[in-house]
N, C-alpha and C. Protein backbone atom coordinates (compact mmCIF):
# COMPACT_ATOMS: atom_id res chain seq x y z
N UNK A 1 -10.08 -24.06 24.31
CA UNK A 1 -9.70 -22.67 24.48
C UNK A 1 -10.40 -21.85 23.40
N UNK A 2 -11.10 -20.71 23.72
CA UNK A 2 -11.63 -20.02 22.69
C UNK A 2 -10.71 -18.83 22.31
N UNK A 3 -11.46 -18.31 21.02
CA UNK A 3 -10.37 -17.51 20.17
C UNK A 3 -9.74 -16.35 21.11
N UNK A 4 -10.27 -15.99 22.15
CA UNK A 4 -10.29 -14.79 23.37
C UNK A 4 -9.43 -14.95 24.76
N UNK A 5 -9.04 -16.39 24.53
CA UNK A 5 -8.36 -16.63 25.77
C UNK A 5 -6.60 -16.48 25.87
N UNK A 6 -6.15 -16.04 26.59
CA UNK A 6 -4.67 -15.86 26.52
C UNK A 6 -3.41 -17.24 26.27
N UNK A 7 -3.14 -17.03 24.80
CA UNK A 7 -2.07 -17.94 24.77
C UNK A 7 -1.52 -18.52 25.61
N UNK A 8 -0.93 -19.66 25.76
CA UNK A 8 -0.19 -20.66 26.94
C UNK A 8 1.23 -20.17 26.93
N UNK A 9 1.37 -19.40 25.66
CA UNK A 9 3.42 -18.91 25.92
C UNK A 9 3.49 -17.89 26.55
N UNK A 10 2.36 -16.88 26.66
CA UNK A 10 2.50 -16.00 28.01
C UNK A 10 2.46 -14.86 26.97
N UNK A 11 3.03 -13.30 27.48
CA UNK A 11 2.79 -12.45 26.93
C UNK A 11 3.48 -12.12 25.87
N UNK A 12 2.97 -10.88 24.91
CA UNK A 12 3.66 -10.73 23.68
C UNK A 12 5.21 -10.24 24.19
N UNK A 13 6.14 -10.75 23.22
CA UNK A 13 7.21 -10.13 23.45
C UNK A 13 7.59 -9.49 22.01
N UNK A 14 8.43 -8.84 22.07
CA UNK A 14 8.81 -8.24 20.81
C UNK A 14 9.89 -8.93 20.34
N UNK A 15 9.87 -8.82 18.44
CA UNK A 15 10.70 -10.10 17.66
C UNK A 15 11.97 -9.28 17.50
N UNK A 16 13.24 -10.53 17.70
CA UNK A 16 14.49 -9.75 17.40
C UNK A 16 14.39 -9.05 16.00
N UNK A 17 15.81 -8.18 15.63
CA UNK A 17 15.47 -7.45 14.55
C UNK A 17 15.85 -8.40 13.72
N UNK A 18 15.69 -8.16 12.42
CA UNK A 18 16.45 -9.36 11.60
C UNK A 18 17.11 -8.53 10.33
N UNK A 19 17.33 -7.53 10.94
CA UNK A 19 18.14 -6.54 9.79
C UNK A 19 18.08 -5.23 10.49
N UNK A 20 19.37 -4.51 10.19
CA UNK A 20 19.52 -2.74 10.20
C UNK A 20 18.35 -2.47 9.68
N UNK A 21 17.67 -1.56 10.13
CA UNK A 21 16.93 -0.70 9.65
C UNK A 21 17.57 0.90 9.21
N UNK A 22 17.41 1.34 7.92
CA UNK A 22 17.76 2.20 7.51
C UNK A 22 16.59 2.81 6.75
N UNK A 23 16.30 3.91 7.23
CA UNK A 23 15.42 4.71 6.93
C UNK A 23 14.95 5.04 5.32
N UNK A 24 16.56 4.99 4.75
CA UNK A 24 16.22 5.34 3.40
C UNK A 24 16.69 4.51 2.17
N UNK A 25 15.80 2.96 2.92
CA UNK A 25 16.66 2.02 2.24
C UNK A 25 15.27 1.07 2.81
N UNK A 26 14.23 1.32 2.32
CA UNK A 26 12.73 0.47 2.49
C UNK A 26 12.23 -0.05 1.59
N UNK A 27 12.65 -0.33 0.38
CA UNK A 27 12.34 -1.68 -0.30
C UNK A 27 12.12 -2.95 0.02
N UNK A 28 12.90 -3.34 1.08
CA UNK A 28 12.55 -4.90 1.70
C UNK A 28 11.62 -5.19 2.36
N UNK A 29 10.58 -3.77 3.40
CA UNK A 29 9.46 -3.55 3.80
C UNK A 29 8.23 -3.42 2.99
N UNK A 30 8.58 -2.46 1.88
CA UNK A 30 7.74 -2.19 0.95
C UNK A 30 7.09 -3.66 0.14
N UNK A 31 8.61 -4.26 0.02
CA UNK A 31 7.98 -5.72 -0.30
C UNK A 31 7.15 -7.03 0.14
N UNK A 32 7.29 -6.64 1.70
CA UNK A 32 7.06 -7.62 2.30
C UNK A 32 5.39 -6.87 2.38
N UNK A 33 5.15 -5.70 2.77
CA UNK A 33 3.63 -5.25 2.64
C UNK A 33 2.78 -5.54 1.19
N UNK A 34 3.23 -5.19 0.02
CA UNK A 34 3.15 -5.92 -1.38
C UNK A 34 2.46 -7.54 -0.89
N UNK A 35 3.62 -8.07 -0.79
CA UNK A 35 3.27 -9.45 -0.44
C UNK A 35 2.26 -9.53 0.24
N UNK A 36 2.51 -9.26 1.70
CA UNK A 36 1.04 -9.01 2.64
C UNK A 36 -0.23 -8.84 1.90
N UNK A 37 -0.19 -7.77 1.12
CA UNK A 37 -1.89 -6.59 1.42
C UNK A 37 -1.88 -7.11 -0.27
N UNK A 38 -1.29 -8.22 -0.99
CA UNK A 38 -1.60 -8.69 -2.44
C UNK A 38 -1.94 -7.37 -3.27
N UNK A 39 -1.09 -6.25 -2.58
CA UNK A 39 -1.41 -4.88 -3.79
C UNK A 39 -0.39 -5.32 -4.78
N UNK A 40 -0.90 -4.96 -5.81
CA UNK A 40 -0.23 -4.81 -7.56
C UNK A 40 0.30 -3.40 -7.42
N UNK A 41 1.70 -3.54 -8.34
CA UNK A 41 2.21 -2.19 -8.74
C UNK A 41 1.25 -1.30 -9.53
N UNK A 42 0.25 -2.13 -10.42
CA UNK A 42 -0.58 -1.20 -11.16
C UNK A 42 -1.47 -0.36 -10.13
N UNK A 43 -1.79 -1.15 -9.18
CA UNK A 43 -2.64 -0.32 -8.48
C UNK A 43 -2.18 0.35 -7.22
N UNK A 44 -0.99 0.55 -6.74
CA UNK A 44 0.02 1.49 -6.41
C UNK A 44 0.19 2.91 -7.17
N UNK A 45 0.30 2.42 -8.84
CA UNK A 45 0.73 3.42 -9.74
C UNK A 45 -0.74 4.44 -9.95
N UNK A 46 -1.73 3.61 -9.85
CA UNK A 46 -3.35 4.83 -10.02
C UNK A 46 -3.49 5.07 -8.46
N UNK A 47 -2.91 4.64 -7.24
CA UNK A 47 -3.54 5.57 -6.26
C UNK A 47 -2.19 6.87 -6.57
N UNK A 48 -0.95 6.86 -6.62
CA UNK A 48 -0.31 7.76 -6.17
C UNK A 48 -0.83 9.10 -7.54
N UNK A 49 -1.02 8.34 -8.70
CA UNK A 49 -2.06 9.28 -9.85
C UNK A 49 -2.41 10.25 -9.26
N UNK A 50 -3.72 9.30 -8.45
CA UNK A 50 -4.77 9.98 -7.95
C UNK A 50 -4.53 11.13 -7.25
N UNK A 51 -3.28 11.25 -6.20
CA UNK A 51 -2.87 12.23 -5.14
C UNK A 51 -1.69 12.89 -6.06
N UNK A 52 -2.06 12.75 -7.53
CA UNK A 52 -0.99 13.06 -8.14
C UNK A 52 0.44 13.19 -8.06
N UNK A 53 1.04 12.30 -8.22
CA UNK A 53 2.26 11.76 -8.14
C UNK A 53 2.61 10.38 -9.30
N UNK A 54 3.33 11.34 -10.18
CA UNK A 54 3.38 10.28 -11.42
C UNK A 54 4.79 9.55 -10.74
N UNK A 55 4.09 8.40 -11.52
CA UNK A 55 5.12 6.96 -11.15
C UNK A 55 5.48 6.24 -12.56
N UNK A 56 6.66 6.41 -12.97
CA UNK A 56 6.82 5.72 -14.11
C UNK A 56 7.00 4.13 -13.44
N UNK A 57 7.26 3.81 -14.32
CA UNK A 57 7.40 2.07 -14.78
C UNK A 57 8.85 1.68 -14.38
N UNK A 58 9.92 2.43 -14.54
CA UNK A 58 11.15 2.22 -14.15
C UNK A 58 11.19 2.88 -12.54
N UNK A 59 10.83 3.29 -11.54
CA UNK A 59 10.40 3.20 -10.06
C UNK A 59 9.63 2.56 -9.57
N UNK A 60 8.77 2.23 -10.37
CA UNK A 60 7.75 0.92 -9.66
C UNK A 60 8.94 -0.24 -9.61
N UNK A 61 9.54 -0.44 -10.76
CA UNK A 61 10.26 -1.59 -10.73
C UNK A 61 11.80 -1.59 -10.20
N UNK A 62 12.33 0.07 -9.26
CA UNK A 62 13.08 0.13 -8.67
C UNK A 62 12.95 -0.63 -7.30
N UNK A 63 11.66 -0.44 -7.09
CA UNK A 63 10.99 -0.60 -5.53
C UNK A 63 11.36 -2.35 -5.29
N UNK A 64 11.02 -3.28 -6.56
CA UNK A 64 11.20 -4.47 -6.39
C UNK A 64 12.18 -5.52 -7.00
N UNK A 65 13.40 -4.67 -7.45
CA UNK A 65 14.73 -5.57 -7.30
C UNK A 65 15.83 -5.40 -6.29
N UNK A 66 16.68 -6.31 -6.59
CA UNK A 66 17.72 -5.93 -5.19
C UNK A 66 18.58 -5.17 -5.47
N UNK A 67 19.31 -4.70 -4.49
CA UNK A 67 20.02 -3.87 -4.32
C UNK A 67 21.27 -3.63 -4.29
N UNK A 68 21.34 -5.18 -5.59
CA UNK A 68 22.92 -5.50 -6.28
C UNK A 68 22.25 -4.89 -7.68
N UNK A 69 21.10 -4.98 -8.07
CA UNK A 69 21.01 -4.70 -8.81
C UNK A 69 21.06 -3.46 -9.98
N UNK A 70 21.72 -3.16 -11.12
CA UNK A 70 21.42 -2.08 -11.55
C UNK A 70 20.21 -1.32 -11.58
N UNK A 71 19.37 -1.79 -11.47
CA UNK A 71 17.98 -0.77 -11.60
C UNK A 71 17.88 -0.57 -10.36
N UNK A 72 18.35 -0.98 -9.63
CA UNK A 72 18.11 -0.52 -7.96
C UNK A 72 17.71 1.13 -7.46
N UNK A 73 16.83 1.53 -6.76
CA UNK A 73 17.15 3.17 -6.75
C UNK A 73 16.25 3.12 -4.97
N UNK A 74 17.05 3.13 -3.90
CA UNK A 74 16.09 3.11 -2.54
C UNK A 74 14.81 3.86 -2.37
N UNK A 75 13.99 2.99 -1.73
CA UNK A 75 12.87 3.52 -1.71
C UNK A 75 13.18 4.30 0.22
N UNK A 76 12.60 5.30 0.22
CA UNK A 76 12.79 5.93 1.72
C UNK A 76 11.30 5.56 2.44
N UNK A 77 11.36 6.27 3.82
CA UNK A 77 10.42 5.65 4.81
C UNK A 77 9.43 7.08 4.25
N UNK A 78 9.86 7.94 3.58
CA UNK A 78 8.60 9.45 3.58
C UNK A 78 7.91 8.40 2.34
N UNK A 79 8.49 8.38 1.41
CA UNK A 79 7.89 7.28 0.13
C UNK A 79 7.17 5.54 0.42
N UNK A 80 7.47 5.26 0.88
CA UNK A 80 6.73 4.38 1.62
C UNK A 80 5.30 4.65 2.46
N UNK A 81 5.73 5.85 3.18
CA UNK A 81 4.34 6.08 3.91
C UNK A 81 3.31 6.87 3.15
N UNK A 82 3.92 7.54 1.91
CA UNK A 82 3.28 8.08 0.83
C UNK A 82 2.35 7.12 0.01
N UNK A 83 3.11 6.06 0.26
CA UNK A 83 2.40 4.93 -0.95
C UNK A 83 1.08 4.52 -0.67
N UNK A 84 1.74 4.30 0.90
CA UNK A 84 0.19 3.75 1.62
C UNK A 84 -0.56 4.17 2.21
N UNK A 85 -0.46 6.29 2.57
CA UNK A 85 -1.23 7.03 2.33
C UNK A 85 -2.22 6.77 1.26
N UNK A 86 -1.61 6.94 0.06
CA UNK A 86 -2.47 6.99 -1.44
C UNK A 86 -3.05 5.60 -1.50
N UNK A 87 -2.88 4.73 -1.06
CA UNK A 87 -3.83 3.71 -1.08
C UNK A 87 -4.81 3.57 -0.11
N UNK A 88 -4.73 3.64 1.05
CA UNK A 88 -5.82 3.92 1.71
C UNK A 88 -7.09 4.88 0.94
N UNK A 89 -6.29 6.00 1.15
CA UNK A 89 -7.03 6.77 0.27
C UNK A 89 -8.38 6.53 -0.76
N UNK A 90 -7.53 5.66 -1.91
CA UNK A 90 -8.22 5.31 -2.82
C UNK A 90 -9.14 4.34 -2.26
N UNK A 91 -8.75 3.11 -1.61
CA UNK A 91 -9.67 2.35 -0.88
C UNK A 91 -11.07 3.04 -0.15
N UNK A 92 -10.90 4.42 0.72
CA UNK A 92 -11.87 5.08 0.89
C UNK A 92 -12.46 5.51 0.46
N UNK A 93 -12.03 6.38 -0.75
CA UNK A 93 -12.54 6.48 -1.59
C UNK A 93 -13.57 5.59 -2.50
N UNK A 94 -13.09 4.44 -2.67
CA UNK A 94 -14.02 3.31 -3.30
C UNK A 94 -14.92 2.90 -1.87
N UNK A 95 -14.89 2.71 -0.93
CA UNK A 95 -15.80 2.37 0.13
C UNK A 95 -16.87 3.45 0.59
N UNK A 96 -16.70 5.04 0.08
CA UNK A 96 -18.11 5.67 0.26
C UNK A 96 -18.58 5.80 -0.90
N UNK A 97 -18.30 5.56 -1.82
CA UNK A 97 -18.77 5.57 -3.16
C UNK A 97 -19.64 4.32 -3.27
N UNK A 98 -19.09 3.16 -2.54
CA UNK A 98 -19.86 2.32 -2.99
C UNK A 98 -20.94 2.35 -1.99
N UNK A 99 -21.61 3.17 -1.17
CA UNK A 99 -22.16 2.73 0.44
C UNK A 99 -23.26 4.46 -0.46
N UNK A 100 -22.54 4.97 -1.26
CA UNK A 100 -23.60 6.72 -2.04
C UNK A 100 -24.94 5.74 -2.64
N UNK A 101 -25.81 6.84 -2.50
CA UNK A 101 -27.26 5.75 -3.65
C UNK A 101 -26.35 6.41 -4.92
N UNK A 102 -27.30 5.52 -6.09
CA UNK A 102 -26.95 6.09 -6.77
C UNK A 102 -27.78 7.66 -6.91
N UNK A 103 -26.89 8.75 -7.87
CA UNK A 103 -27.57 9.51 -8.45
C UNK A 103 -28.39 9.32 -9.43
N UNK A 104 -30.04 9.98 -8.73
CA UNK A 104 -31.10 10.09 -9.86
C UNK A 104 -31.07 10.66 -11.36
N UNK A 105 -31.40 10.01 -12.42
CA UNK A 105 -31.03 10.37 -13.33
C UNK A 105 -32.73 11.26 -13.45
N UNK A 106 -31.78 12.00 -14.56
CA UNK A 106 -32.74 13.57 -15.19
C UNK A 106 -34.17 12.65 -15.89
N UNK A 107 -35.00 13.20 -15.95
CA UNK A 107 -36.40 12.59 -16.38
C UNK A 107 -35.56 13.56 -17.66
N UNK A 108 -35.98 12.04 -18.92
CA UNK A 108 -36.37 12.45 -20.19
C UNK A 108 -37.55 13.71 -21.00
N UNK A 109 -37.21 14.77 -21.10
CA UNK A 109 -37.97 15.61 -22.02
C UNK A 109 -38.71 15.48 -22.64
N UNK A 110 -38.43 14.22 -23.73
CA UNK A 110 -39.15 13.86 -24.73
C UNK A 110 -40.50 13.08 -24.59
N UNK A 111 -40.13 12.29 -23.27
CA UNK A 111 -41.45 11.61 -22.74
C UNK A 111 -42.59 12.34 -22.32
């Protein structure tokens, strides 16, 4: 069977839920994309910079304890899609930058 041919279990179905979804309570998503896409909080914390949006150190580290926890503070679905707005972003950012020639530098005077 090649990579193109239709699975033997038949068509996609959609996965039960495995939790309430609550809109303003996305930390457990946020984490599981973390995990996924191997982004670092540091580099979470310089894209949202970038679109300016300061992120201290105590919200980065709200985003990834539980929610017995005292430092706990919910992350919402507008903040979430903010995050990974600003990372894309930056990713594009680094992908036409790297694809620009470089800029010609000024001929020396002195020569």
């Amino acid at each position: 069977m090649s990579e193109h041919d239709t699975p033997v279990r038949g068509e996609y179905t959609r996965p039960p839920m495995q939790r309430g979804v609550d809109p303003q309570r996305m930390n457990w998503l946020w984490q599981l994309i973390l995990q996924a896409t191997d982004l670092k909080p540091d580099e979470v914390r310089a894209a949202l910079n970038a679109i300016g949006v300061a992120a201290t150190d105590k919200r980065l580290a709200s985003w990834a304890v539980s929610d017995r926890d005292e430092n706990y503070f919910p992350l919402t679905i507008a903040e979430l899609e903010r995050n990974l707005r600003a990372v894309v972003a930056v990713k594009q950012k680094r992908a036409e930058a790297a694809t620009q020639p470089p800029a010609p530098t000024p001929a020396d005077p002195a020569a």
